[in-house]
N, C-alpha and C. Protein backbone atom coordinates (compact mmCIF):
# COMPACT_ATOMS: atom_id res chain seq x y z
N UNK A 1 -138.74 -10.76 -296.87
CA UNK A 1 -138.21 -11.47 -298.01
C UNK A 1 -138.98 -11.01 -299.24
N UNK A 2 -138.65 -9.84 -299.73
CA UNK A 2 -139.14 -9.05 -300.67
C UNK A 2 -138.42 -8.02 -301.30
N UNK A 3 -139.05 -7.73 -302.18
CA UNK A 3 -138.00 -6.84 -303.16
C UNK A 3 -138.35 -5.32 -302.79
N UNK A 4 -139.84 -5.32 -302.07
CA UNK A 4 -139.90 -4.10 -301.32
C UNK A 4 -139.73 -4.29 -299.46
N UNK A 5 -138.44 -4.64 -299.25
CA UNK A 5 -138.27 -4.85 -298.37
C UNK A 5 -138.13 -3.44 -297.19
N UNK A 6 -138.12 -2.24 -298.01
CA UNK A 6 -137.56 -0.82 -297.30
C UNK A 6 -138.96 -0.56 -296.50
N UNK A 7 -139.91 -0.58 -297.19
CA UNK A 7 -141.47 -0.32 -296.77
C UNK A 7 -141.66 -1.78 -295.86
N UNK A 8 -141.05 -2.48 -295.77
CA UNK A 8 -141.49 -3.34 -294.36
C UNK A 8 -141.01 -3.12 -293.32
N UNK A 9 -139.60 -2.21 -293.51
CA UNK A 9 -138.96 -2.05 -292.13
C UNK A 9 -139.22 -1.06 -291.61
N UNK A 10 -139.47 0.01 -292.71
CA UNK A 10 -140.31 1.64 -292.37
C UNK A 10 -141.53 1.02 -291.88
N UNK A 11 -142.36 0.04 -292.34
CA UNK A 11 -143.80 -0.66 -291.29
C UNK A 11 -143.30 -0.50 -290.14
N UNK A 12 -142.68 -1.35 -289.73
CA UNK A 12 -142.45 -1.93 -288.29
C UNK A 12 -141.65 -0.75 -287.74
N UNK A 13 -141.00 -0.04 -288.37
CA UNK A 13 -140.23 1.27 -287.31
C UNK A 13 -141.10 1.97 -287.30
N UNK A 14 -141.78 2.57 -287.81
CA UNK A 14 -143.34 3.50 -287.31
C UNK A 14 -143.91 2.74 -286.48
N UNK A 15 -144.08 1.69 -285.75
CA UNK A 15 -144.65 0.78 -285.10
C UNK A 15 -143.86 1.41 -283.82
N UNK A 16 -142.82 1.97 -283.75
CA UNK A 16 -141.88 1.96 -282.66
C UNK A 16 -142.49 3.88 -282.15
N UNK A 17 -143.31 4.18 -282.85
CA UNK A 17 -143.49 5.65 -282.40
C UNK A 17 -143.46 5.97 -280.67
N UNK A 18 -144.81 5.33 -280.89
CA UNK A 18 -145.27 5.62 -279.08
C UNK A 18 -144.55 4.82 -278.43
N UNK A 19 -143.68 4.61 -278.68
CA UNK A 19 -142.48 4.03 -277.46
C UNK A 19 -141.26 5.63 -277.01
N UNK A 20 -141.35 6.12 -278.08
CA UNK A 20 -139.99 7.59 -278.39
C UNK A 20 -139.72 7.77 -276.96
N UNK A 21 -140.57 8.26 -276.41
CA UNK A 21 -140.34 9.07 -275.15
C UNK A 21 -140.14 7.68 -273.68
N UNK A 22 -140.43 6.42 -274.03
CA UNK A 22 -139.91 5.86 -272.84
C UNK A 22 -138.46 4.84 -273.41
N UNK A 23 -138.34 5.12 -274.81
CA UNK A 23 -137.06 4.45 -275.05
C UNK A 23 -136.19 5.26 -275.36
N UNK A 24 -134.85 4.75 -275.18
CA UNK A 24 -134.02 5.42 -276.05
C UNK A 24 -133.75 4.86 -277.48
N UNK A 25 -133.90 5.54 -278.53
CA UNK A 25 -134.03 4.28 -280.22
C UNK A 25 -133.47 5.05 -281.06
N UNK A 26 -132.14 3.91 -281.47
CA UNK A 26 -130.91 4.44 -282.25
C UNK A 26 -130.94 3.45 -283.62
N UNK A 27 -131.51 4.20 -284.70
CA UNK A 27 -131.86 3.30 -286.11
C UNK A 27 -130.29 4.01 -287.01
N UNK A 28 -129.65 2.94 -287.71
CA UNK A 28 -128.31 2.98 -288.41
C UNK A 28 -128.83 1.86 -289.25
N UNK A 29 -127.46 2.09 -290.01
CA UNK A 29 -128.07 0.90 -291.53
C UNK A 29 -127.65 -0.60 -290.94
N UNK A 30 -127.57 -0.47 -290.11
CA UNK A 30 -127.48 -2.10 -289.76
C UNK A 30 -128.50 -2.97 -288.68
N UNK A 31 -128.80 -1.91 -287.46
CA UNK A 31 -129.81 -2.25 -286.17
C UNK A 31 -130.37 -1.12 -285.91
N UNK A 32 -131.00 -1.47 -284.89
CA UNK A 32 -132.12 -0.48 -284.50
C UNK A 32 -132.13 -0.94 -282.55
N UNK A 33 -130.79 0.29 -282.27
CA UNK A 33 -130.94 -0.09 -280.69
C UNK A 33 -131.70 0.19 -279.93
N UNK A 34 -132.12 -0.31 -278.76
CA UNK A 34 -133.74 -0.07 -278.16
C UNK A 34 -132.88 0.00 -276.75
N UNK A 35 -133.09 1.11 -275.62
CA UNK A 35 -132.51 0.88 -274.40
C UNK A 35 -133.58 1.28 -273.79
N UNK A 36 -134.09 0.80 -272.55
CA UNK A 36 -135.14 1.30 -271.63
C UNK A 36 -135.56 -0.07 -270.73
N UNK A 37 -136.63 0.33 -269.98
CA UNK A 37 -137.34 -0.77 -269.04
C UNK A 37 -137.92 -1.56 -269.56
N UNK A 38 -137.80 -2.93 -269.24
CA UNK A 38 -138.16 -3.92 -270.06
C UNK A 38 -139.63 -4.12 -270.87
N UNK A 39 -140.73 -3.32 -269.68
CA UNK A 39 -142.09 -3.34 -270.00
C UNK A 39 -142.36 -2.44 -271.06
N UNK A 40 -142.13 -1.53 -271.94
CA UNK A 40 -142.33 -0.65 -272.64
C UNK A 40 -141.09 -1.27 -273.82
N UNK A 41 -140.02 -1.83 -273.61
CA UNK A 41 -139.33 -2.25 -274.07
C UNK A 41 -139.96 -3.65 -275.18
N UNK A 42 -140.56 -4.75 -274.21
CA UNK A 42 -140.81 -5.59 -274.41
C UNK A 42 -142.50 -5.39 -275.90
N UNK A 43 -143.07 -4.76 -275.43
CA UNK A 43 -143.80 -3.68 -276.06
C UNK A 43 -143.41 -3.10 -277.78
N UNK A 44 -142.30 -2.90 -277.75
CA UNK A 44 -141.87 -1.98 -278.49
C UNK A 44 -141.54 -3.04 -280.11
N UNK A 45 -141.21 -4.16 -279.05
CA UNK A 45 -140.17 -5.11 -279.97
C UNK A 45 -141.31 -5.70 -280.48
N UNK A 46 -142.47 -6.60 -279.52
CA UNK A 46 -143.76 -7.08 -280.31
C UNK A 46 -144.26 -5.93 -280.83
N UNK A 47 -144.80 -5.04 -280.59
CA UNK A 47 -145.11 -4.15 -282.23
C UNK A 47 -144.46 -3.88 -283.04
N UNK A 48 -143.39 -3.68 -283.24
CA UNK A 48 -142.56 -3.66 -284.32
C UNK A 48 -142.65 -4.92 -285.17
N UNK A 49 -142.52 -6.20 -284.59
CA UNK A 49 -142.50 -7.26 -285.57
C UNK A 49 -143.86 -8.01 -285.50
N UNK A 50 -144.83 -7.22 -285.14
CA UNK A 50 -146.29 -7.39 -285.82
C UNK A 50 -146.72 -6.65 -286.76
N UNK A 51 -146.30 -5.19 -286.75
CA UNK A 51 -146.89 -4.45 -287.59
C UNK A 51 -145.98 -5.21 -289.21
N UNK A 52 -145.00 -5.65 -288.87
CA UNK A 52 -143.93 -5.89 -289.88
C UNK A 52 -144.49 -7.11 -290.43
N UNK A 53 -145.04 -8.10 -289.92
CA UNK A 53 -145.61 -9.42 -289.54
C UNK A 53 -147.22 -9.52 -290.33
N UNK A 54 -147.56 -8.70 -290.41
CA UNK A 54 -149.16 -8.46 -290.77
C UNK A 54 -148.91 -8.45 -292.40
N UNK A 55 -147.70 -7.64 -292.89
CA UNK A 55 -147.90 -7.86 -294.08
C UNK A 55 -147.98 -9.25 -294.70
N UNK A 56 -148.27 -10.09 -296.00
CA UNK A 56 -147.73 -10.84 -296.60
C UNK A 56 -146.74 -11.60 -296.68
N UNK A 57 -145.62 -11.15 -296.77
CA UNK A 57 -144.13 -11.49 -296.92
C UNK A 57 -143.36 -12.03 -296.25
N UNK A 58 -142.57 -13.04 -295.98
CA UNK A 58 -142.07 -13.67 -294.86
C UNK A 58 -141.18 -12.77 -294.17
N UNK A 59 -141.28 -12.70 -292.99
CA UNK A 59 -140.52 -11.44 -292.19
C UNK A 59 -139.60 -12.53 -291.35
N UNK A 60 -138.56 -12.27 -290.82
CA UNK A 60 -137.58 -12.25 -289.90
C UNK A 60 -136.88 -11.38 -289.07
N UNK A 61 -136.60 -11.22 -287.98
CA UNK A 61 -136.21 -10.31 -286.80
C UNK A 61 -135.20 -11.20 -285.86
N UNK A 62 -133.86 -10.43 -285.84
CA UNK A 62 -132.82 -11.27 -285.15
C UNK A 62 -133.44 -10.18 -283.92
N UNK A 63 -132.94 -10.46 -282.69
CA UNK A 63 -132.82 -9.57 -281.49
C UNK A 63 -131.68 -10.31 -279.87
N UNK A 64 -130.94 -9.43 -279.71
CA UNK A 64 -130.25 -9.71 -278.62
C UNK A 64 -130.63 -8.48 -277.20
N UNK A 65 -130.97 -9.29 -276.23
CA UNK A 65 -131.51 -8.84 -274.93
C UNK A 65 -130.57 -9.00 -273.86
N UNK A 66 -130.24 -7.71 -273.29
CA UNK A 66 -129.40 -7.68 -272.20
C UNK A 66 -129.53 -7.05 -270.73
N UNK A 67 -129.68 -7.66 -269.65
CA UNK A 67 -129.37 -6.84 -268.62
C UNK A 67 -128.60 -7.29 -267.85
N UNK A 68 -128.40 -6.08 -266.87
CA UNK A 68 -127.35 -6.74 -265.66
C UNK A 68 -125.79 -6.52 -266.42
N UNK A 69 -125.16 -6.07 -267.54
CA UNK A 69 -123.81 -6.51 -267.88
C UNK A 69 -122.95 -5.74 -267.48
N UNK A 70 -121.98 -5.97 -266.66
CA UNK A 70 -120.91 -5.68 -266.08
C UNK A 70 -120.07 -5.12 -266.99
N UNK A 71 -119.91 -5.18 -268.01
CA UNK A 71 -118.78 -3.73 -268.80
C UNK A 71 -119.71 -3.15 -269.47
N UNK A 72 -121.47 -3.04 -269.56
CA UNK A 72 -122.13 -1.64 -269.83
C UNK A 72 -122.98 -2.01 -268.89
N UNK A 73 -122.94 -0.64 -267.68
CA UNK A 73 -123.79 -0.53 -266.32
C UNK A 73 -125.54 -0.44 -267.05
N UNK A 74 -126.68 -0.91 -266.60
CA UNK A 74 -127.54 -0.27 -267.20
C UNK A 74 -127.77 1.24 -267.37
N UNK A 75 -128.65 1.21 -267.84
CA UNK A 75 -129.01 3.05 -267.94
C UNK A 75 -130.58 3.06 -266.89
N UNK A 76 -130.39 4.37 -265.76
CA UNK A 76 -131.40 4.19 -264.79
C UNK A 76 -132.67 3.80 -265.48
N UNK A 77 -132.97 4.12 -266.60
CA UNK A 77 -134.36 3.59 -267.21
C UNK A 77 -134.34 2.59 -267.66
N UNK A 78 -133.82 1.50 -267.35
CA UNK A 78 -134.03 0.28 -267.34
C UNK A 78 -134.09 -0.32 -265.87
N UNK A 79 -134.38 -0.16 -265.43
CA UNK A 79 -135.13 -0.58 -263.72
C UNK A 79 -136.61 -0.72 -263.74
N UNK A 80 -136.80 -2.22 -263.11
CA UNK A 80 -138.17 -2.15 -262.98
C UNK A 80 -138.68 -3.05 -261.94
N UNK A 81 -139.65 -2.54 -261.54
CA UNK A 81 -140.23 -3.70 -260.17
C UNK A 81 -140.39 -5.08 -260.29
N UNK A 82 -140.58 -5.45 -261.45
CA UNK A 82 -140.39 -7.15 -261.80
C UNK A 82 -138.98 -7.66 -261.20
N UNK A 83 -138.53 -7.70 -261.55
CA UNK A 83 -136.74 -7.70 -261.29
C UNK A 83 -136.66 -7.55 -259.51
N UNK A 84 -136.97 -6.35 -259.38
CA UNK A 84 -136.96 -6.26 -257.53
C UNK A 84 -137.11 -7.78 -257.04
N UNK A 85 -138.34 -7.75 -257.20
CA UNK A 85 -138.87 -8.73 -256.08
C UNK A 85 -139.17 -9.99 -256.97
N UNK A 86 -138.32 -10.17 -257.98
CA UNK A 86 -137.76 -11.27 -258.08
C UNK A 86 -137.26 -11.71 -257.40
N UNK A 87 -136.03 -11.24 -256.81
CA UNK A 87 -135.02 -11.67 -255.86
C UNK A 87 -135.62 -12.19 -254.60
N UNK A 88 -136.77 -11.77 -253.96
CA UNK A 88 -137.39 -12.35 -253.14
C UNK A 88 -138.80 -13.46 -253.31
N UNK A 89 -138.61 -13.73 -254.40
CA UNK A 89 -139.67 -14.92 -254.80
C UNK A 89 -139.15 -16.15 -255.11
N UNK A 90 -139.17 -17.79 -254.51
CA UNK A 90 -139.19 -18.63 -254.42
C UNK A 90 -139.76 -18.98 -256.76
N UNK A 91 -138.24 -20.31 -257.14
CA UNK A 91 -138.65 -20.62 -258.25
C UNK A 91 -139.86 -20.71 -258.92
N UNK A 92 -140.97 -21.17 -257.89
CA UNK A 92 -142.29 -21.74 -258.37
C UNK A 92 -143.40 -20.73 -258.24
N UNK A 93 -142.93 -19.61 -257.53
CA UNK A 93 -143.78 -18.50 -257.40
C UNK A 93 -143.67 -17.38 -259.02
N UNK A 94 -142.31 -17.40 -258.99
CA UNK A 94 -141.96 -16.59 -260.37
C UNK A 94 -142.42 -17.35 -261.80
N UNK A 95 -142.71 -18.63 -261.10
CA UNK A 95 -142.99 -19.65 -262.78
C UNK A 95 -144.45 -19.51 -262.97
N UNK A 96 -145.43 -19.83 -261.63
CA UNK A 96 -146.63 -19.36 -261.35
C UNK A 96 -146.74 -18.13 -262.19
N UNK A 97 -146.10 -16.75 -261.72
CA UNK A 97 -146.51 -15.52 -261.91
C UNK A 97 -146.27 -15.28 -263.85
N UNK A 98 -145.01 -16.04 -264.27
CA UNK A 98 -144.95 -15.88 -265.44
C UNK A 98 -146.13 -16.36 -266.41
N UNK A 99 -146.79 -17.91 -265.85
CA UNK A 99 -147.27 -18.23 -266.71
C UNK A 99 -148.92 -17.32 -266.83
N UNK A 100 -149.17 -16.77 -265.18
CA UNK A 100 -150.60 -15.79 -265.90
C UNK A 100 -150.16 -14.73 -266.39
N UNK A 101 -149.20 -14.03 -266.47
CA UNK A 101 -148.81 -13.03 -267.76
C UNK A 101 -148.55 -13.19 -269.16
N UNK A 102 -148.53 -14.58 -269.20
CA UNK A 102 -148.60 -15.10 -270.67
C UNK A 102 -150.46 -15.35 -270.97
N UNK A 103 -150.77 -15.95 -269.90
CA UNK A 103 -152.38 -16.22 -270.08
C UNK A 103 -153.24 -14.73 -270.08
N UNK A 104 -152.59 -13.73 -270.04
CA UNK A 104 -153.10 -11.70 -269.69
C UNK A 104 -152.63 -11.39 -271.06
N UNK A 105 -151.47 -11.59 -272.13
CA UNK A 105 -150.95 -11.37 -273.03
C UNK A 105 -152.34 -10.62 -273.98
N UNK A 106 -151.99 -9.48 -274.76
CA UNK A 106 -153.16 -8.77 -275.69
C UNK A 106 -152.94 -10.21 -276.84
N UNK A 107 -153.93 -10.35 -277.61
CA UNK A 107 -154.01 -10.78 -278.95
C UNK A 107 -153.82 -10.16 -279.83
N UNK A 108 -152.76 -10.28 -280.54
CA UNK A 108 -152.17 -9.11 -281.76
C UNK A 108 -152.94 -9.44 -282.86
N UNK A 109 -153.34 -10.82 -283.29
CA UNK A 109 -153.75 -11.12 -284.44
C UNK A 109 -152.59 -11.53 -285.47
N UNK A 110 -151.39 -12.13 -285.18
CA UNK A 110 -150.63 -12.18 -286.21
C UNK A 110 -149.80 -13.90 -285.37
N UNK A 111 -149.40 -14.65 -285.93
CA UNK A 111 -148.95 -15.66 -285.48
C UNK A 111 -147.82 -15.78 -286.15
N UNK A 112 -146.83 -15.96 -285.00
CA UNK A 112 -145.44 -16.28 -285.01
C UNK A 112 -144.72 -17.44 -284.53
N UNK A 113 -143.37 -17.49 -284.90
CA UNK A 113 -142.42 -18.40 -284.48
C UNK A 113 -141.16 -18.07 -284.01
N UNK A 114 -141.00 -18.35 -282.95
CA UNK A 114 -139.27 -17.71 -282.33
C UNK A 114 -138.78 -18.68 -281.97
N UNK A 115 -137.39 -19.13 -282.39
CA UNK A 115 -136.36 -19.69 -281.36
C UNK A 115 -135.64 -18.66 -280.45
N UNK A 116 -135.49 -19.16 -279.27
CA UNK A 116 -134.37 -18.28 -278.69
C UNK A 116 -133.31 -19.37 -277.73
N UNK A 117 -132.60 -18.21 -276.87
CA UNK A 117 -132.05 -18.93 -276.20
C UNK A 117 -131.71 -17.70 -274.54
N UNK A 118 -131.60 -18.38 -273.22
CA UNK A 118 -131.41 -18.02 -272.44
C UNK A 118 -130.44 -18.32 -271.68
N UNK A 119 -129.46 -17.12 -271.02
CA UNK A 119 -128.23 -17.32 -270.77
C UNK A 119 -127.93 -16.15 -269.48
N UNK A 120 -127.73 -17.39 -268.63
CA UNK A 120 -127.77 -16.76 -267.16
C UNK A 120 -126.44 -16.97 -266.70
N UNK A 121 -125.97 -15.42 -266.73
CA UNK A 121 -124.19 -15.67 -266.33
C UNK A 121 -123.84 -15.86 -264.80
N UNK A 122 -123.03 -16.58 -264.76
CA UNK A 122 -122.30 -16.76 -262.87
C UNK A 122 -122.55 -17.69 -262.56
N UNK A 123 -121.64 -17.76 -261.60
CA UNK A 123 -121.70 -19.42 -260.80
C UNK A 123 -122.82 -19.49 -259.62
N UNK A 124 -122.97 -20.16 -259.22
CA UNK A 124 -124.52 -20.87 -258.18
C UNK A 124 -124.99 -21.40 -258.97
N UNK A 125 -126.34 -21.63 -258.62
CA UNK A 125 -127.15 -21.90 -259.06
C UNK A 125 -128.01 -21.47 -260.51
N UNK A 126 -127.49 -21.18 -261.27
CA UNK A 126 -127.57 -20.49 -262.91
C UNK A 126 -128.48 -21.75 -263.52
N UNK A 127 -128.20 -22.70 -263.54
CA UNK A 127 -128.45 -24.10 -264.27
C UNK A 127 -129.66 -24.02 -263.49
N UNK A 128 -130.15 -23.70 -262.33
CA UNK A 128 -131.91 -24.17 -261.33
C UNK A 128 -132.79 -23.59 -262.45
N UNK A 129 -131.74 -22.06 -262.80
CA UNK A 129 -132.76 -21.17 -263.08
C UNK A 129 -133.35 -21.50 -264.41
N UNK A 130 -132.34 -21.92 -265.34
CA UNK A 130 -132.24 -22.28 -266.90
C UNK A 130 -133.54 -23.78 -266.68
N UNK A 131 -133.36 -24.43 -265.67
CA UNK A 131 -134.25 -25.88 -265.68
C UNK A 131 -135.50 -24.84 -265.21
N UNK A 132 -135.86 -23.98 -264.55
CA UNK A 132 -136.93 -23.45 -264.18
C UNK A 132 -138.01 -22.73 -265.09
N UNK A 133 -136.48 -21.90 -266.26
CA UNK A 133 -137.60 -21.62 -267.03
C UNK A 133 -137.80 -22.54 -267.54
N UNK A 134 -137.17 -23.44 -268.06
CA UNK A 134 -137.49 -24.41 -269.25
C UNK A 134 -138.46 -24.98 -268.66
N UNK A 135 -138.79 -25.33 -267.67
CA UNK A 135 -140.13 -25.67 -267.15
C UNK A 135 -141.20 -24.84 -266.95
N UNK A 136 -141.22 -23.52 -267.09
CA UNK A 136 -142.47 -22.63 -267.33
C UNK A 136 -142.31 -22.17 -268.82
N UNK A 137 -141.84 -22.52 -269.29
CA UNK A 137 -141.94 -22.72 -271.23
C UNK A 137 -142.49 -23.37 -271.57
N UNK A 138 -142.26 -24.87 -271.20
CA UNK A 138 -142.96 -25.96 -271.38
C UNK A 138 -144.51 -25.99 -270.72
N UNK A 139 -145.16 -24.94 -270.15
CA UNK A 139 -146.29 -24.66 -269.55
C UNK A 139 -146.90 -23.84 -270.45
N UNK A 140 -146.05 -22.97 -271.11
CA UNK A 140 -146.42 -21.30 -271.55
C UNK A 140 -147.58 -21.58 -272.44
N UNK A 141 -147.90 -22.36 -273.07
CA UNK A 141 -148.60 -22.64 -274.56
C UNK A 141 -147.97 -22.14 -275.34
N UNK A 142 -147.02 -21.74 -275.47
CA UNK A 142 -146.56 -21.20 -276.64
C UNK A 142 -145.29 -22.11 -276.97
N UNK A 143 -145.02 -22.91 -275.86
CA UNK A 143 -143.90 -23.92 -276.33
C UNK A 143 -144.12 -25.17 -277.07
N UNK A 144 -143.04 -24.93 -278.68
CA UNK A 144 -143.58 -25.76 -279.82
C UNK A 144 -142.54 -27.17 -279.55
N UNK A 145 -140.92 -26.80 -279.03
CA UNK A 145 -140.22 -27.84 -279.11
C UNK A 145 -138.66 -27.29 -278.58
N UNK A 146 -138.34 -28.28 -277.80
CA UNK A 146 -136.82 -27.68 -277.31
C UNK A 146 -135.79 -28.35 -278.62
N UNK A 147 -134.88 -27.29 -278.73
CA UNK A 147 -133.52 -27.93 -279.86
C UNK A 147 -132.48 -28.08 -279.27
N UNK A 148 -131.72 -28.36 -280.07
CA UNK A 148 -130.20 -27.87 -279.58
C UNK A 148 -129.40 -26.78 -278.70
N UNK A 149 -129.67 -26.53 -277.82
CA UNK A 149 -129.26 -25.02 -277.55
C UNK A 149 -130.11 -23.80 -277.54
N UNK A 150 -131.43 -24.50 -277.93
CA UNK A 150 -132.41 -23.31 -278.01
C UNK A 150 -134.03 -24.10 -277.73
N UNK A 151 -134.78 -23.22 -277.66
CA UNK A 151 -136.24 -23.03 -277.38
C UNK A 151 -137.20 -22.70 -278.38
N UNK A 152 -138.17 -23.67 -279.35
CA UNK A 152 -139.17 -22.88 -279.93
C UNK A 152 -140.31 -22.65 -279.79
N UNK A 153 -140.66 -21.59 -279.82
CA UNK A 153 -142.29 -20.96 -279.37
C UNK A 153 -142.98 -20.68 -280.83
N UNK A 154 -144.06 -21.15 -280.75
CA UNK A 154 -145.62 -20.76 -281.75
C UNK A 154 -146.33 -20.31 -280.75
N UNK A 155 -146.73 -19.31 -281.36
CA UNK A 155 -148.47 -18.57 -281.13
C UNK A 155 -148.59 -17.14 -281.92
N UNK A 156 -149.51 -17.05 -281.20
CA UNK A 156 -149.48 -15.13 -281.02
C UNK A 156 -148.64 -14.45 -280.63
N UNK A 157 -148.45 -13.68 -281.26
CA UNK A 157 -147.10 -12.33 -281.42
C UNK A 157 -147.09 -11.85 -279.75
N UNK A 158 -148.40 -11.71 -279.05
CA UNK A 158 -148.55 -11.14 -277.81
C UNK A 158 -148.60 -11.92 -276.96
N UNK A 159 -148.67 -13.13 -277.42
CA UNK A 159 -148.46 -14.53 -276.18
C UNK A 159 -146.74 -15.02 -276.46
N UNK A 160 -146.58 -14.46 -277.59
CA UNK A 160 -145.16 -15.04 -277.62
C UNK A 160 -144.27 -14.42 -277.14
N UNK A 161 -144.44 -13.16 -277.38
CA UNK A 161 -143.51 -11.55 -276.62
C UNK A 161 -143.27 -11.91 -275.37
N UNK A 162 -144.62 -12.41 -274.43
CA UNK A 162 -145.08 -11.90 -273.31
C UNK A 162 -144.22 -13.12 -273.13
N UNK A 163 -144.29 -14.53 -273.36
CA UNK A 163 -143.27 -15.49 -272.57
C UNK A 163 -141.85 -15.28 -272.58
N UNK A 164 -141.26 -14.44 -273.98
CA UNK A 164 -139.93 -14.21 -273.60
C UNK A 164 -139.72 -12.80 -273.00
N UNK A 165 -140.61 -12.23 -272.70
CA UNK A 165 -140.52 -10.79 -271.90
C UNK A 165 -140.86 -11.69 -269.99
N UNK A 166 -141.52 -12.56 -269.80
CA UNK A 166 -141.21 -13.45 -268.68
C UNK A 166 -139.92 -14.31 -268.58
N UNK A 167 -139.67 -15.00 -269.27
CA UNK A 167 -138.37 -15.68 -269.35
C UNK A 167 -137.20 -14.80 -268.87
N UNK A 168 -137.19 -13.68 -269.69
CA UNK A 168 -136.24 -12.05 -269.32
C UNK A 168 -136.15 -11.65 -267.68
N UNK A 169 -137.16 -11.72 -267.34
CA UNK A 169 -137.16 -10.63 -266.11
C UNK A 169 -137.24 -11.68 -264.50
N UNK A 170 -138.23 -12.75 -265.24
CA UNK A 170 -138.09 -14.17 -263.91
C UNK A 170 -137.06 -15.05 -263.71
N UNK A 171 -136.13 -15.16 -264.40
CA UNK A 171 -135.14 -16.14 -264.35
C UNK A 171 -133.77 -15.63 -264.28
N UNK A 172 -132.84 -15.97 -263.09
CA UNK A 172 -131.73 -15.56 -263.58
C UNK A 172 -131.63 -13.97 -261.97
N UNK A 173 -130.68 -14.16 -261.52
CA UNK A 173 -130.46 -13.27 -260.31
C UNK A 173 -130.74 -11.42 -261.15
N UNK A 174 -131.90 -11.03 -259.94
CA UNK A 174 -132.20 -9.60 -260.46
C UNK A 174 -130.88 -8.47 -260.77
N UNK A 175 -129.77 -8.94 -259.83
CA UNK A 175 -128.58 -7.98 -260.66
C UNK A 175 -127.46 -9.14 -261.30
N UNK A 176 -127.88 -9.71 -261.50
CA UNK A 176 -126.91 -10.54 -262.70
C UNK A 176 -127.01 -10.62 -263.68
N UNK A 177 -126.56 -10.84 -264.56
CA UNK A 177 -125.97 -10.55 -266.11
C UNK A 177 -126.84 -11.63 -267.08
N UNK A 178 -127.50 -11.14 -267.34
CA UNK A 178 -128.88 -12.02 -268.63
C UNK A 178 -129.01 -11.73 -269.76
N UNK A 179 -129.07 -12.70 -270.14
CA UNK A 179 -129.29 -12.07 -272.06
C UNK A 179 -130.18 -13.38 -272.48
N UNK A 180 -130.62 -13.01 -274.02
CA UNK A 180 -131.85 -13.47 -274.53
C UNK A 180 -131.13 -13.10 -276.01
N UNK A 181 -131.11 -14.26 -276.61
CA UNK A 181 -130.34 -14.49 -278.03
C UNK A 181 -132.04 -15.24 -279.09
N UNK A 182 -132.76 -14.33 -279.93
CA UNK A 182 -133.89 -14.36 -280.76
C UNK A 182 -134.14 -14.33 -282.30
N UNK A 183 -134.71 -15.60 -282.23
CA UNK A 183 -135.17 -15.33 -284.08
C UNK A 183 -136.57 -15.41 -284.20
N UNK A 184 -136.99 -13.98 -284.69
CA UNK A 184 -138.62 -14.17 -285.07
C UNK A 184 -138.86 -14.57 -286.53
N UNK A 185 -139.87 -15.69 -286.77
CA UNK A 185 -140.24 -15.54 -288.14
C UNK A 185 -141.68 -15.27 -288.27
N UNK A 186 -142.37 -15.34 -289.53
CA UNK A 186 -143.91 -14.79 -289.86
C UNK A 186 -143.85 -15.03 -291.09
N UNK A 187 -144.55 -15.69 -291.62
CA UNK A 187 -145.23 -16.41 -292.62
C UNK A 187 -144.18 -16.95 -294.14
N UNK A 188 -143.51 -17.76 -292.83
CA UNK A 188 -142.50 -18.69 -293.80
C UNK A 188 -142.99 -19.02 -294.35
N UNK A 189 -142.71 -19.84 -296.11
CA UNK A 189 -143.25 -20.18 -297.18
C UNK A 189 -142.77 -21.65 -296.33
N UNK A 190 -141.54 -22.02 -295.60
CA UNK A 190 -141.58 -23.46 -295.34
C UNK A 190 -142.43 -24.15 -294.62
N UNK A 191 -143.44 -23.16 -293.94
CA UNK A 191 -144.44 -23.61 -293.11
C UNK A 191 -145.33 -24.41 -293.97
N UNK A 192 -145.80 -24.09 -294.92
CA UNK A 192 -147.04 -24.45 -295.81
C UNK A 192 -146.91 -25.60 -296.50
């Protein structure tokens, strides 16, 4: 939210360097598509909206997260062992495992705020999974308050990444169709 807003987004896309070679990253005047494995992925997106985040200026970052979707197959580099043996881990084991990867999270030094939302397609049991995370959210420390339709997290950029980069990969059948609907902010003037 600045009048030199070009040099904040050139910040945060130089932020995306050392990702080149494990993502695929398609910048147009509107988005900036990111395809690859979630861990380098997940990576890519918290540095980008830290380096962007560090400046001054109130920053915002929409982001939509997808796997599993049935009219675009993934691309083989998005496979990853999290996901595997998901499928063979019991709810409370994956909520367990999420919450010490949030407690392992780097400290970026920059403190944020995200709403999101999580959306686990198909019939069964979809709704266990949605009450499951929402119950290792509500553990994460980083959970500020549930809304309407969505989830908000405060903390650290790298504690906050890291719970919706868990939320992503633990919840929700390893080949079924998931997405992750995100708003980052950083140093709203409405905070103060």
């Amino acid at each position: 939210m600045t009048s030199d807003f070009v040099d904040v987004i050139t910040t945060g896309l130089d932020a995306l360097s050392p990702y080149k070679s494990d993502l695929r990253i398609e910048t147009d005047d509107m988005s900036t598509l990111m395809v690859g494995a979630p861990g380098p992925l997940f990576d890519a997106i918290r540095d980008l909206f830290s380096a962007a985040a560090k400046r001054p200026e109130h920053v915002t970052m929409h982001v939509t997260l997808s796997r599993g979707c049935p009219g675009e197959p993934d691309d083989p580099n998005c496979r990853c062992d999290t996901l595997a043996r998901a499928q063979d881990q019991s709810l409370a084991e994956r909520q367990t495992l999420a919450a010490h990867a949030v407690k392992d999270a780097p400290d970026m030094g920059v403190g944020i705020d995200v709403q999101f939302s999580l959306y686990v397609m198909g019939a069964g049991g979809h709704m266990d999974e949605i009450y499951g995370c929402i119950d290792f959210l509500k553990d994460s420390g980083t959970f500020l308050r549930s809304k309407n339709f969505c989830t908000r997290l405060r903390g650290d950029a790298g504690a906050v990444f890291e719970t919706l980069r868990q939320a992503f990969l633990r919840f929700g059948p390893a080949e079924g169709h998931v997405t992750i609907d995100l708003t980052a902010s950083a140093n709203s003037p409405s905070l103060g």
